[in-house]
N, C-alpha and C. Protein backbone atom coordinates (compact mmCIF):
# COMPACT_ATOMS: atom_id res chain seq x y z
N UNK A 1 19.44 -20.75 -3.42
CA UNK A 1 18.79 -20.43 -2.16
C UNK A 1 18.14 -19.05 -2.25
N UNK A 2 16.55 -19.13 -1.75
CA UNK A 2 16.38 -17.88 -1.79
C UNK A 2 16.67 -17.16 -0.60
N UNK A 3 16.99 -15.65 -0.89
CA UNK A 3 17.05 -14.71 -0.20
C UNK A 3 15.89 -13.62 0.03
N UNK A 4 15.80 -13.09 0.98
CA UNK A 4 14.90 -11.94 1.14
C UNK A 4 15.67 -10.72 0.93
N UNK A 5 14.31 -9.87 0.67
CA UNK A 5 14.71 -8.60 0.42
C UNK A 5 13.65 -7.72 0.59
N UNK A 6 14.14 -6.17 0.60
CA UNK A 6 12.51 -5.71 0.91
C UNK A 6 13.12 -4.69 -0.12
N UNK A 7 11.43 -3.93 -1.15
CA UNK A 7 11.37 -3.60 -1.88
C UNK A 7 10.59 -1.96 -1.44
N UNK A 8 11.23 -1.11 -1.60
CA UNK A 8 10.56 0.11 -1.31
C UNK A 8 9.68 1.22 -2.61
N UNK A 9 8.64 1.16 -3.04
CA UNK A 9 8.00 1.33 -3.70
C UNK A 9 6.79 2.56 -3.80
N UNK A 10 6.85 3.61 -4.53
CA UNK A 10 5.18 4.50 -4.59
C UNK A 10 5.30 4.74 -5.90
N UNK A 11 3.99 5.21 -6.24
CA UNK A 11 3.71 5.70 -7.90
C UNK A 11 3.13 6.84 -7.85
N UNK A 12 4.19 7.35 -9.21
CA UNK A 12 4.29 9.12 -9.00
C UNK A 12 3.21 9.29 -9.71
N UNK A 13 2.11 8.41 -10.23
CA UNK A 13 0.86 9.24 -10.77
C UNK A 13 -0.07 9.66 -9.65
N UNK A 14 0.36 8.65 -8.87
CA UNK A 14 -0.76 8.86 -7.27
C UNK A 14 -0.28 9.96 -6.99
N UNK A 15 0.72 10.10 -6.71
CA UNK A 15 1.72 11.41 -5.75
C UNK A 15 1.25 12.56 -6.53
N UNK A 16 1.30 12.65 -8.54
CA UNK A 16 0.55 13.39 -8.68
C UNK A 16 -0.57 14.12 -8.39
N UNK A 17 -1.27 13.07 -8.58
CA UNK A 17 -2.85 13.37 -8.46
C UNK A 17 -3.16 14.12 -7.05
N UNK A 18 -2.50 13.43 -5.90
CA UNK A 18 -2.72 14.08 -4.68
C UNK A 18 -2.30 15.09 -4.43
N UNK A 19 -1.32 15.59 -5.26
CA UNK A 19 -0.45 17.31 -4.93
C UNK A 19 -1.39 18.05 -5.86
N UNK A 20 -2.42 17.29 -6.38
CA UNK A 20 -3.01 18.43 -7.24
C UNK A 20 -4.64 18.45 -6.70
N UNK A 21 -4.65 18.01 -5.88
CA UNK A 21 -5.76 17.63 -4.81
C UNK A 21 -7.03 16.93 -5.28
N UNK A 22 -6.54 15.78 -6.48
CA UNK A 22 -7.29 15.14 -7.20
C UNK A 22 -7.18 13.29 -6.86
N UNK A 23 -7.47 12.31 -7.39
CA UNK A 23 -7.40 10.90 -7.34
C UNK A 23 -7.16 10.37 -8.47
N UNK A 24 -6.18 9.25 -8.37
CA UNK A 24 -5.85 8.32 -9.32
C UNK A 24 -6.97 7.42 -9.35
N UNK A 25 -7.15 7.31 -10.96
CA UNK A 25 -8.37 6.64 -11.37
C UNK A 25 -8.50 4.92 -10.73
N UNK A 26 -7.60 4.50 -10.47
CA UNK A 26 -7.39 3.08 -10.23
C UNK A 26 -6.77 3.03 -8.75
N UNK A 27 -5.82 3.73 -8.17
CA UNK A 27 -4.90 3.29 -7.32
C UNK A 27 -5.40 3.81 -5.85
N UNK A 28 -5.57 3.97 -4.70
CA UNK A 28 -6.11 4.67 -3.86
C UNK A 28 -4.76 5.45 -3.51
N UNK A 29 -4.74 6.52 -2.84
CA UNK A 29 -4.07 7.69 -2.35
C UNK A 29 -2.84 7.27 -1.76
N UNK A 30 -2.78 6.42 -1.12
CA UNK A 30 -1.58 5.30 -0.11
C UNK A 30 -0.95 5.32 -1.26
N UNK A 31 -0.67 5.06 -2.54
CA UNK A 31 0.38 5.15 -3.10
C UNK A 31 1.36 6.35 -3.34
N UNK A 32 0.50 7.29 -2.77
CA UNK A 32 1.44 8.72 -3.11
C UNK A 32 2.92 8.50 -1.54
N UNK A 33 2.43 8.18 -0.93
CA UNK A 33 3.58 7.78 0.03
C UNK A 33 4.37 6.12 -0.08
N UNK A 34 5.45 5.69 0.14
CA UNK A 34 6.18 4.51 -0.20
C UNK A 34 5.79 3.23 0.99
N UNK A 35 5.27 2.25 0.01
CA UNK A 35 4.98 0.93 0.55
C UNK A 35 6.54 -0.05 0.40
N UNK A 36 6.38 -0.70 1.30
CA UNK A 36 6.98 -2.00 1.25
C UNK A 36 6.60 -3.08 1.66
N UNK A 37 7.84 -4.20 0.42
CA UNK A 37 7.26 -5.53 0.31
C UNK A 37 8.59 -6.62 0.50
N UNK A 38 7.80 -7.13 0.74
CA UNK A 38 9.26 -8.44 0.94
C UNK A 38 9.01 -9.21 -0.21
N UNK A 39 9.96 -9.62 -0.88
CA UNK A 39 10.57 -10.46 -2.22
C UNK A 39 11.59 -11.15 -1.64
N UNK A 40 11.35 -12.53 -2.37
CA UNK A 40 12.12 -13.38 -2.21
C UNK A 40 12.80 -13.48 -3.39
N UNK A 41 14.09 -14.14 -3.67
CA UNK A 41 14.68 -13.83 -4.50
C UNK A 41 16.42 -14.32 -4.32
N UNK A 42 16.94 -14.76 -5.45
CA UNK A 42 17.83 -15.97 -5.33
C UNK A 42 19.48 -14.77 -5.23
N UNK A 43 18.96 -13.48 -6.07
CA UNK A 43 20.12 -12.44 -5.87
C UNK A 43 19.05 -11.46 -6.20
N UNK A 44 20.20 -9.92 -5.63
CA UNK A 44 19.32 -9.00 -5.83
C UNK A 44 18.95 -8.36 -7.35
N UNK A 45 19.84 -8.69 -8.09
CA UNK A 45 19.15 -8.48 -9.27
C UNK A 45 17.69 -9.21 -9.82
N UNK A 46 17.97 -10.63 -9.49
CA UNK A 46 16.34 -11.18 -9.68
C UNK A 46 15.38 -10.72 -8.95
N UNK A 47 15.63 -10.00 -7.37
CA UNK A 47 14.77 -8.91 -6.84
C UNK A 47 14.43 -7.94 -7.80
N UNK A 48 15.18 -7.44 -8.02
CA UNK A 48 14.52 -6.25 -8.64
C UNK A 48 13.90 -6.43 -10.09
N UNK A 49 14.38 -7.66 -10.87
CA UNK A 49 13.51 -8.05 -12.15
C UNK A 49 12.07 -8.71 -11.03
N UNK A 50 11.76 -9.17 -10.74
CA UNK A 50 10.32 -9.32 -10.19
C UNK A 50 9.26 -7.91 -10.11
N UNK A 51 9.99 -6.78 -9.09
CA UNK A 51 9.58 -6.18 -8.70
C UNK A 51 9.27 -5.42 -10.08
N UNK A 52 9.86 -5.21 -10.89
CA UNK A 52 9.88 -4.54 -12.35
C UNK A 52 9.27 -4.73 -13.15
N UNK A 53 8.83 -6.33 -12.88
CA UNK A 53 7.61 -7.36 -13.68
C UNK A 53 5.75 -6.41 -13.18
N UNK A 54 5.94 -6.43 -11.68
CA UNK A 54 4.81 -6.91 -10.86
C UNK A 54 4.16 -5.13 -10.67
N UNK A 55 5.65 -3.95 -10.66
CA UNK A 55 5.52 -2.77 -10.02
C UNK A 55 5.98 -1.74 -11.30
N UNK A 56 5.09 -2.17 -12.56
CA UNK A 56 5.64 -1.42 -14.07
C UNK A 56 6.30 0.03 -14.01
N UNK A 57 7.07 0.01 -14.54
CA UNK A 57 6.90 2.29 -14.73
C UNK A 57 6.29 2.48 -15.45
N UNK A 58 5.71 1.50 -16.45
CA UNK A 58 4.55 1.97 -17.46
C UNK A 58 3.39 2.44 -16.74
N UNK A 59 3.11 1.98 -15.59
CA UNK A 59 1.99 2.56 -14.99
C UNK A 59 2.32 3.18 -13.31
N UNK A 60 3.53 3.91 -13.52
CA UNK A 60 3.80 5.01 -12.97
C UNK A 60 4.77 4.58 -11.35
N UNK A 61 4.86 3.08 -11.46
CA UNK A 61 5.09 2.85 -10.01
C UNK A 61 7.21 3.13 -10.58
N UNK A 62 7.44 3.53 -9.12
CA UNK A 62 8.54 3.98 -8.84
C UNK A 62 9.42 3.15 -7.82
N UNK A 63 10.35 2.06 -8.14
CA UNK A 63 11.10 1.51 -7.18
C UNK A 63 12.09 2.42 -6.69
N UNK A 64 12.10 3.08 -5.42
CA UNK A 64 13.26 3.51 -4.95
C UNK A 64 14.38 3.11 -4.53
N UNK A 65 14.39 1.63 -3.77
CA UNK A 65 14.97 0.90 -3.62
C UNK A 65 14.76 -0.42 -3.20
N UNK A 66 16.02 -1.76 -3.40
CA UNK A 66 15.66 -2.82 -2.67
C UNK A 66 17.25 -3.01 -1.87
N UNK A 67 16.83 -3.73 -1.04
CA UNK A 67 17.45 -3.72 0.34
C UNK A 67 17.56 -5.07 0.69
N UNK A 68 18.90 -6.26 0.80
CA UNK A 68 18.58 -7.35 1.75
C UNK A 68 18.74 -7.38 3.01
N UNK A 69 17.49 -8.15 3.41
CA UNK A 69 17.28 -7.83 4.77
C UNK A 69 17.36 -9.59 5.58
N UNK A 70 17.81 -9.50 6.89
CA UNK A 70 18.11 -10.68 7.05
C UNK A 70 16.83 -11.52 7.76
């Protein structure tokens, strides 16, 4: 059964770029502050392998946390 969950998420190259009063080549500025997403997901570990798939650290994104939510 899946479960929900919400995924709290920003990328510290954005956050960079904006404390240095510059732009990420790809991402718009909204990433320097934390988005969330709802994932579905059968446990929370398969939450967070999705989110890990979809939200790389290779390209700077930062999961802070996931959360089930009812």
């Amino acid at each position: 059964m899946q479960q929900k969950f919400e995924a709290a998420i920003f990328n510290e190259e954005v956050l960079a770029a904006v404390q240095e009063g510059e732009h990420h080549k790809n991402l718009s500025d909204s990433w320097a502050e934390t988005h969330y997403f709802d994932v579905y997901a059968s446990s929370l570990e398969e939450a967070w392998e999705k989110m890990r798939r979809k939200y790389s650290v290779d390209r700077g994104f930062i999961i802070k946390a996931i959360d089930e939510v009812d």
